[in-house]
PDB file of N, CA and C in Angstrom:
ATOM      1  N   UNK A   1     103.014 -16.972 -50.169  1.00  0.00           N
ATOM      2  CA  UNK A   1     102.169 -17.897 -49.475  1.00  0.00           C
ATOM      3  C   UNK A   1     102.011 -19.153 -50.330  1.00  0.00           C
ATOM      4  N   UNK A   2     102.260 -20.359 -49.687  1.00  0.00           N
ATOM      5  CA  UNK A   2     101.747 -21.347 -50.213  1.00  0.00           C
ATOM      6  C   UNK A   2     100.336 -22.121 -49.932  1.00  0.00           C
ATOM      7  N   UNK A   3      99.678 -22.083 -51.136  1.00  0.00           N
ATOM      8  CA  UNK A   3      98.292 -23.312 -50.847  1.00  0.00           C
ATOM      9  C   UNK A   3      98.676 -24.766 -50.844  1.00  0.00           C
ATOM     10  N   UNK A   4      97.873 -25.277 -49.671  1.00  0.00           N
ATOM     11  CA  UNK A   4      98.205 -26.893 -50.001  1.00  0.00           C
ATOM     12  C   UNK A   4      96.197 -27.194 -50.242  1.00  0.00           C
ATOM     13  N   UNK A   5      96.313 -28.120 -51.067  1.00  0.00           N
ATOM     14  CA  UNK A   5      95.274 -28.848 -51.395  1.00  0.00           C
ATOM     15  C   UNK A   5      95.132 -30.177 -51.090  1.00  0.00           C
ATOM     16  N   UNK A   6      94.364 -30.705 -50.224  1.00  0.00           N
ATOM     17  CA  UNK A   6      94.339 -31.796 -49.486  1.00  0.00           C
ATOM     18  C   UNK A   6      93.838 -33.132 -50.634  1.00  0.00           C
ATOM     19  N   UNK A   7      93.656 -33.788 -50.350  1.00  0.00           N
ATOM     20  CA  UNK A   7      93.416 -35.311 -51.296  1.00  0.00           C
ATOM     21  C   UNK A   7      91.516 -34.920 -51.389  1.00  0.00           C
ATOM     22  N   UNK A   8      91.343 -35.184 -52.637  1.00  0.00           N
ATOM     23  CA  UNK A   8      89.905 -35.262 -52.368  1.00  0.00           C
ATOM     24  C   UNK A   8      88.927 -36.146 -51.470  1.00  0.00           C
ATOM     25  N   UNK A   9      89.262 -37.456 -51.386  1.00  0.00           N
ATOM     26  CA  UNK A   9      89.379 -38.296 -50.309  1.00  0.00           C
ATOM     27  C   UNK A   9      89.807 -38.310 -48.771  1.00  0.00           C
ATOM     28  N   UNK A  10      90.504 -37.427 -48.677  1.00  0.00           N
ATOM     29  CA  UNK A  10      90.864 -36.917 -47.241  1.00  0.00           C
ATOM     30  C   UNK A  10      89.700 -36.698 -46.247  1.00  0.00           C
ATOM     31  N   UNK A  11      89.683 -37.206 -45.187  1.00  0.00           N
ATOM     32  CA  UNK A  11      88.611 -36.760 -44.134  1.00  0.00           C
ATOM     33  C   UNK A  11      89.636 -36.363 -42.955  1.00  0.00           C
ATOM     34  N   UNK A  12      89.138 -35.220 -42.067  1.00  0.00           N
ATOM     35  CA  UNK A  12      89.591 -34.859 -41.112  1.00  0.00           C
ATOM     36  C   UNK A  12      89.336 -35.149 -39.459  1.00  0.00           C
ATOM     37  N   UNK A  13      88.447 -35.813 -39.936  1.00  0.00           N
ATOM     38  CA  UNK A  13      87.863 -35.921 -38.609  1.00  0.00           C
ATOM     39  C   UNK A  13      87.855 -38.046 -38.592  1.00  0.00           C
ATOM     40  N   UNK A  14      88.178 -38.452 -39.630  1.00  0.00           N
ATOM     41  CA  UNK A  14      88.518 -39.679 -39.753  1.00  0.00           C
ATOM     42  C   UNK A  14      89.848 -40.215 -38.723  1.00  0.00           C
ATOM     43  N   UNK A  15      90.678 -38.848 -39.376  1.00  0.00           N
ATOM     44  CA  UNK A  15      92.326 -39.339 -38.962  1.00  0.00           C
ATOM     45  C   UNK A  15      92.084 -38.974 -37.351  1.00  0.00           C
ATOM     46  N   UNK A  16      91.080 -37.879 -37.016  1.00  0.00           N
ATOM     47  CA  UNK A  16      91.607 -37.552 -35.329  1.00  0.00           C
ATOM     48  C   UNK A  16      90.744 -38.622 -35.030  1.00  0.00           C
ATOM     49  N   UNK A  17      90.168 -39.164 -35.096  1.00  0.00           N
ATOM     50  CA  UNK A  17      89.266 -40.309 -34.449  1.00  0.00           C
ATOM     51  C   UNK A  17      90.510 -41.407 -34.751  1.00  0.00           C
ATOM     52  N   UNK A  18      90.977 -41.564 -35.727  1.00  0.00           N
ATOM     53  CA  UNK A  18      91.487 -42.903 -35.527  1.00  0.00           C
ATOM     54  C   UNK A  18      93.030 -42.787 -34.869  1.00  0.00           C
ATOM     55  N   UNK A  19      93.615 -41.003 -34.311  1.00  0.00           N
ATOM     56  CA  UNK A  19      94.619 -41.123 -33.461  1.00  0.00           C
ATOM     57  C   UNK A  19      94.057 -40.904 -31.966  1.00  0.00           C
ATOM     58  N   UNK A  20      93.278 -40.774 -31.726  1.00  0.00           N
ATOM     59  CA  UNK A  20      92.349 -40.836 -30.239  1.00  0.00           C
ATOM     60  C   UNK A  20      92.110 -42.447 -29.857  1.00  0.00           C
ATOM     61  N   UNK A  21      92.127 -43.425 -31.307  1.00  0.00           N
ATOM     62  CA  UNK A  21      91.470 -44.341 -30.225  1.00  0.00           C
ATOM     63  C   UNK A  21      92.698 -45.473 -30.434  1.00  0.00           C
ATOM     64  N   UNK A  22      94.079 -45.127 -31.094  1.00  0.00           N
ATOM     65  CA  UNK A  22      95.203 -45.288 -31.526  1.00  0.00           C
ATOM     66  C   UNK A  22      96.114 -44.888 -29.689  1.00  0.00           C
ATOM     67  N   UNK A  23      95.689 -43.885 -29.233  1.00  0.00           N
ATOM     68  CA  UNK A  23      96.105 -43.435 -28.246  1.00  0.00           C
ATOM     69  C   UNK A  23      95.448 -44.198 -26.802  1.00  0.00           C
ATOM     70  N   UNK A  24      94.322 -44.448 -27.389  1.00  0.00           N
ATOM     71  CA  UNK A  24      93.310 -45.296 -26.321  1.00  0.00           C
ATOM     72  C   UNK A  24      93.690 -46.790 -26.297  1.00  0.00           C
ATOM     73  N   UNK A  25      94.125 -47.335 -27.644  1.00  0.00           N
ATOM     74  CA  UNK A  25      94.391 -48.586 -27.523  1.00  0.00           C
ATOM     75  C   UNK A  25      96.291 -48.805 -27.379  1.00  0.00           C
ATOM     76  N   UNK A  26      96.843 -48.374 -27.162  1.00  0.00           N
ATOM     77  CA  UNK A  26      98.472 -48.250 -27.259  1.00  0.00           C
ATOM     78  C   UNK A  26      98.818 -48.001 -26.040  1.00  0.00           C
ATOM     79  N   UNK A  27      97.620 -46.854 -25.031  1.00  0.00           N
ATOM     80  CA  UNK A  27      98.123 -45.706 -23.821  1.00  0.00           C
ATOM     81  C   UNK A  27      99.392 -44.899 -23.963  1.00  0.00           C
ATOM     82  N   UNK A  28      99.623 -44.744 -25.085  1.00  0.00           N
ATOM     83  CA  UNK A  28     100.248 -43.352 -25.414  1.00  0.00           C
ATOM     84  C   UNK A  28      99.547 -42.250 -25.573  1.00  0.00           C
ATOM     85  N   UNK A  29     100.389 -40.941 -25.558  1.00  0.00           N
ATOM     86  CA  UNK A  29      99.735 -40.029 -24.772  1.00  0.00           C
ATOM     87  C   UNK A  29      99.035 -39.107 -26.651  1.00  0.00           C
ATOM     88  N   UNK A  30      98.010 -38.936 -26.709  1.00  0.00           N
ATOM     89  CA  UNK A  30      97.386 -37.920 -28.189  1.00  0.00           C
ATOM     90  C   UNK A  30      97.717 -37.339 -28.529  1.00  0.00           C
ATOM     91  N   UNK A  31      97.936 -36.802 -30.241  1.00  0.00           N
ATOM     92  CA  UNK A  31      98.656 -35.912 -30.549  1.00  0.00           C
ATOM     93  C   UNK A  31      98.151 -34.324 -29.720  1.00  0.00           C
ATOM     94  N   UNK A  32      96.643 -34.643 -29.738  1.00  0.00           N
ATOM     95  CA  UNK A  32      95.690 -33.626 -29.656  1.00  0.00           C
ATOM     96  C   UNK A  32      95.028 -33.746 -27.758  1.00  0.00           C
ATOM     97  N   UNK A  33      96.396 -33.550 -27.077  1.00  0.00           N
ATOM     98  CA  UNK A  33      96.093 -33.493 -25.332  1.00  0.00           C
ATOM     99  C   UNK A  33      95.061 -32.720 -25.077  1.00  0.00           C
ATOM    100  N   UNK A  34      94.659 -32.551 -23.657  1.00  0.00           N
ATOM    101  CA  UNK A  34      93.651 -31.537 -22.983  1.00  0.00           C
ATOM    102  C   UNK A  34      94.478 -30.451 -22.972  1.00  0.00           C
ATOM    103  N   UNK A  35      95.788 -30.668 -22.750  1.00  0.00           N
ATOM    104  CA  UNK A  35      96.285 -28.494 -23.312  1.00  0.00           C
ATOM    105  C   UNK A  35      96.072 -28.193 -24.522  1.00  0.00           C
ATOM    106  N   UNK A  36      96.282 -28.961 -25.509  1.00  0.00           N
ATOM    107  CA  UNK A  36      95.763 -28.375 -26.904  1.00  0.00           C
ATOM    108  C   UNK A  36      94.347 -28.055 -27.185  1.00  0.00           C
ATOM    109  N   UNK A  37      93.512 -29.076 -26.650  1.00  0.00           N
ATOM    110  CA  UNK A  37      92.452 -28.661 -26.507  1.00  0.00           C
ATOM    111  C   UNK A  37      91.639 -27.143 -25.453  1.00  0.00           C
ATOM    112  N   UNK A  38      92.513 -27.251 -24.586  1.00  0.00           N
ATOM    113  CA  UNK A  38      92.010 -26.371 -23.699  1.00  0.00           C
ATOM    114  C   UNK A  38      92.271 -24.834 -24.507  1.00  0.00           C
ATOM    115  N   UNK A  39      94.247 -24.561 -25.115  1.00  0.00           N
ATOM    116  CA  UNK A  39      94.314 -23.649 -25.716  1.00  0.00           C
ATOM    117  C   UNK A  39      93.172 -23.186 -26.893  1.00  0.00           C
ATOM    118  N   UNK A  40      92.078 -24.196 -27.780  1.00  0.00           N
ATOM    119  CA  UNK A  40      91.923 -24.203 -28.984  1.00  0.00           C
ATOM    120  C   UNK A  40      90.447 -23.651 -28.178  1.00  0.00           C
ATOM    121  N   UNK A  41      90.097 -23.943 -27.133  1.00  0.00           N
ATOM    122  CA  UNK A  41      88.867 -23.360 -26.477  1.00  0.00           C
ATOM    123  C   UNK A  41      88.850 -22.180 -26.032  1.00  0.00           C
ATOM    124  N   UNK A  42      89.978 -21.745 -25.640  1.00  0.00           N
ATOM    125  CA  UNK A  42      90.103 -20.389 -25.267  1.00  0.00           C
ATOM    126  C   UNK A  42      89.958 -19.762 -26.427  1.00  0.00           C
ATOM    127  N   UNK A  43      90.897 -20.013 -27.592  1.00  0.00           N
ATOM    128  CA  UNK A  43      90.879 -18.816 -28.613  1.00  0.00           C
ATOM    129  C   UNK A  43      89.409 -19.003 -29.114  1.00  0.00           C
ATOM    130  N   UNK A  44      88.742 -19.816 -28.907  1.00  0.00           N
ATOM    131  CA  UNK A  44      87.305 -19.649 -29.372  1.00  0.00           C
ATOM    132  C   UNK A  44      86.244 -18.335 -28.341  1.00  0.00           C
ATOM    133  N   UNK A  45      86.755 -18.805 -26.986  1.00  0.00           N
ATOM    134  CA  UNK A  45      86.413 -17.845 -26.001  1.00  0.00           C
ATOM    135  C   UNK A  45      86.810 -16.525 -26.201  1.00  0.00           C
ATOM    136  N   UNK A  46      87.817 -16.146 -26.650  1.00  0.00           N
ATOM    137  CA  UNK A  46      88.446 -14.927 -27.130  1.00  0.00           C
ATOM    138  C   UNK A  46      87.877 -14.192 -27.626  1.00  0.00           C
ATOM    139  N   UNK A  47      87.654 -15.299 -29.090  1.00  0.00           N
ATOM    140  CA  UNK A  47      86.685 -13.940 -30.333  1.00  0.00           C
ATOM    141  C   UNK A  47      85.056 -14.102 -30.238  1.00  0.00           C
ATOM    142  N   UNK A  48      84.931 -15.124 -29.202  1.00  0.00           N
ATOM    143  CA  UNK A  48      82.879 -14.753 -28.883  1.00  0.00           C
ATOM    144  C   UNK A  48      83.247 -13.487 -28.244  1.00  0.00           C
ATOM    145  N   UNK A  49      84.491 -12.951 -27.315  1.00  0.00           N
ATOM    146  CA  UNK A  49      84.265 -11.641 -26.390  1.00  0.00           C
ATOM    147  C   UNK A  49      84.607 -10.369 -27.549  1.00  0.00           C
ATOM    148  N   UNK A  50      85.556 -11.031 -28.243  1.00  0.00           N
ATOM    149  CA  UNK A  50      85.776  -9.386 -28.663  1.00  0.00           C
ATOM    150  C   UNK A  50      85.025  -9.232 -29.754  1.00  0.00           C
ATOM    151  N   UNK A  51      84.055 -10.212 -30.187  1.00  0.00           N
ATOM    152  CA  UNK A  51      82.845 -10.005 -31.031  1.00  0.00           C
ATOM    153  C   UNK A  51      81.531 -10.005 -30.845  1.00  0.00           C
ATOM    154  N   UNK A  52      81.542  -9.982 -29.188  1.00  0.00           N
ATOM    155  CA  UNK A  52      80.098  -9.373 -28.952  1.00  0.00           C
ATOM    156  C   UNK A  52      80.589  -7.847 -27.869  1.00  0.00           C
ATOM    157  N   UNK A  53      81.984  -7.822 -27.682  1.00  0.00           N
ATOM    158  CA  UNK A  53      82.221  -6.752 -26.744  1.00  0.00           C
ATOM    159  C   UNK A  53      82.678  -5.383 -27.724  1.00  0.00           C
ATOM    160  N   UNK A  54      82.344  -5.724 -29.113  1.00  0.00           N
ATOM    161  CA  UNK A  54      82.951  -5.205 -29.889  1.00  0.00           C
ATOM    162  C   UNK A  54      84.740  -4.329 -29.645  1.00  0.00           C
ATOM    163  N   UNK A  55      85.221  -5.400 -29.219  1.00  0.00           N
ATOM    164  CA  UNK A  55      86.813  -5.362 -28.503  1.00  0.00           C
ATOM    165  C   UNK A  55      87.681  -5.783 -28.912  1.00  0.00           C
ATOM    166  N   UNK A  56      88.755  -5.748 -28.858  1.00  0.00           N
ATOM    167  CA  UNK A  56      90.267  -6.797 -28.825  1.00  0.00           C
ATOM    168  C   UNK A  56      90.190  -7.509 -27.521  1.00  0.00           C
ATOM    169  N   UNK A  57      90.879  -8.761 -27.823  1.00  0.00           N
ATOM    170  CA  UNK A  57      90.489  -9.765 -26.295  1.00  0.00           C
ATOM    171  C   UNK A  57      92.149  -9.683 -26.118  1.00  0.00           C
ATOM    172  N   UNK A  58      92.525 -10.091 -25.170  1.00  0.00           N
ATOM    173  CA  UNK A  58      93.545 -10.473 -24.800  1.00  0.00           C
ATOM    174  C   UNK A  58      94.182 -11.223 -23.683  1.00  0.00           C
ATOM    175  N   UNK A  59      94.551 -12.214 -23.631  1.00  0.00           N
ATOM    176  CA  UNK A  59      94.449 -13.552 -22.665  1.00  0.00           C
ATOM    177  C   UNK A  59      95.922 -12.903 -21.566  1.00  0.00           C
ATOM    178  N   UNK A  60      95.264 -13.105 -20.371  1.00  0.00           N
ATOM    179  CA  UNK A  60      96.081 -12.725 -19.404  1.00  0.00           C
ATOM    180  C   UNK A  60      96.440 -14.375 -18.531  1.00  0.00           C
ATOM    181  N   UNK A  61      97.410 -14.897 -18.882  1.00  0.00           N
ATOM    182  CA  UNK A  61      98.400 -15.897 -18.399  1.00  0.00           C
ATOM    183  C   UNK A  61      98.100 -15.796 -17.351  1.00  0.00           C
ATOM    184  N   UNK A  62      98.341 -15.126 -16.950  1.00  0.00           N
ATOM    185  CA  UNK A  62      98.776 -15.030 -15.116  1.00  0.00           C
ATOM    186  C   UNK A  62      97.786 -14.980 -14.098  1.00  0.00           C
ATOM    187  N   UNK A  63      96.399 -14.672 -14.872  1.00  0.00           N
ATOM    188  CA  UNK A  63      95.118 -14.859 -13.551  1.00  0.00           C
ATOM    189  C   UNK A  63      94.139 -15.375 -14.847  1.00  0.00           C
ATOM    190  N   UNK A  64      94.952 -15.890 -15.768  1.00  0.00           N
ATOM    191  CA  UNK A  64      93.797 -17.017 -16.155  1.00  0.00           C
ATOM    192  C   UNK A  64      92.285 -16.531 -16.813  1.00  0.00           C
ATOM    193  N   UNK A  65      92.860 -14.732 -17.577  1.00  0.00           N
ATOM    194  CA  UNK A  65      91.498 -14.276 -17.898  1.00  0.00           C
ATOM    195  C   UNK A  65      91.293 -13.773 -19.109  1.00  0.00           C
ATOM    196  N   UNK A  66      90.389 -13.165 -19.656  1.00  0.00           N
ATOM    197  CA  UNK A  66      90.291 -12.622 -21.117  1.00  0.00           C
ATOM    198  C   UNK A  66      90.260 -11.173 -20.583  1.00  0.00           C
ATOM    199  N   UNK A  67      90.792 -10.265 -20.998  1.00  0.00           N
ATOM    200  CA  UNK A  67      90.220  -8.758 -20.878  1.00  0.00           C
ATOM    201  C   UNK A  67      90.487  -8.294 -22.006  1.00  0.00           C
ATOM    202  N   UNK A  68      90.065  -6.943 -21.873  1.00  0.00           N
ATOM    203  CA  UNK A  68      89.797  -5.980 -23.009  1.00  0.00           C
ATOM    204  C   UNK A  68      91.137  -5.383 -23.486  1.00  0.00           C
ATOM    205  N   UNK A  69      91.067  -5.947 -24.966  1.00  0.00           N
ATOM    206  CA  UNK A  69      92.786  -5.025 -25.248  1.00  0.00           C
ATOM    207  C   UNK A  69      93.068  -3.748 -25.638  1.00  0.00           C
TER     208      UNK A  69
END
């Protein structure tokens, strides 16, 4: 495994703000679309279920659901 260590100076939330409004002022399309976003919400949806359902979650594609794995 490799560690990377970021710049001490580095902010993260600097750079997505300044490719959101990079994307806003250009109308090219974000690195960070509504599918990336949407995927990054689900897996959040995922482990609230299988950590209060005390479960495995598992995302069903095809009707768009979480069930029990």
């Amino acid at each position: 495994m490799t560690n990377y260590n970021a710049p001490p100076d580095y902010d993260d939330t600097r750079e997505h703000l300044w490719n959101f409004f990079q994307s806003v002022k250009t109308r090219q399309p974000s690195i960070e679309d509504a599918e990336f976003g949407n995927n990054a919400a689900i897996a959040c949806h995922m482990a609230n279920y299988s950590y209060f359902n005390k479960a495995a979650a598992v995302w069903n594609a095809e009707g768009k659901t979480i069930e029990r794995g």
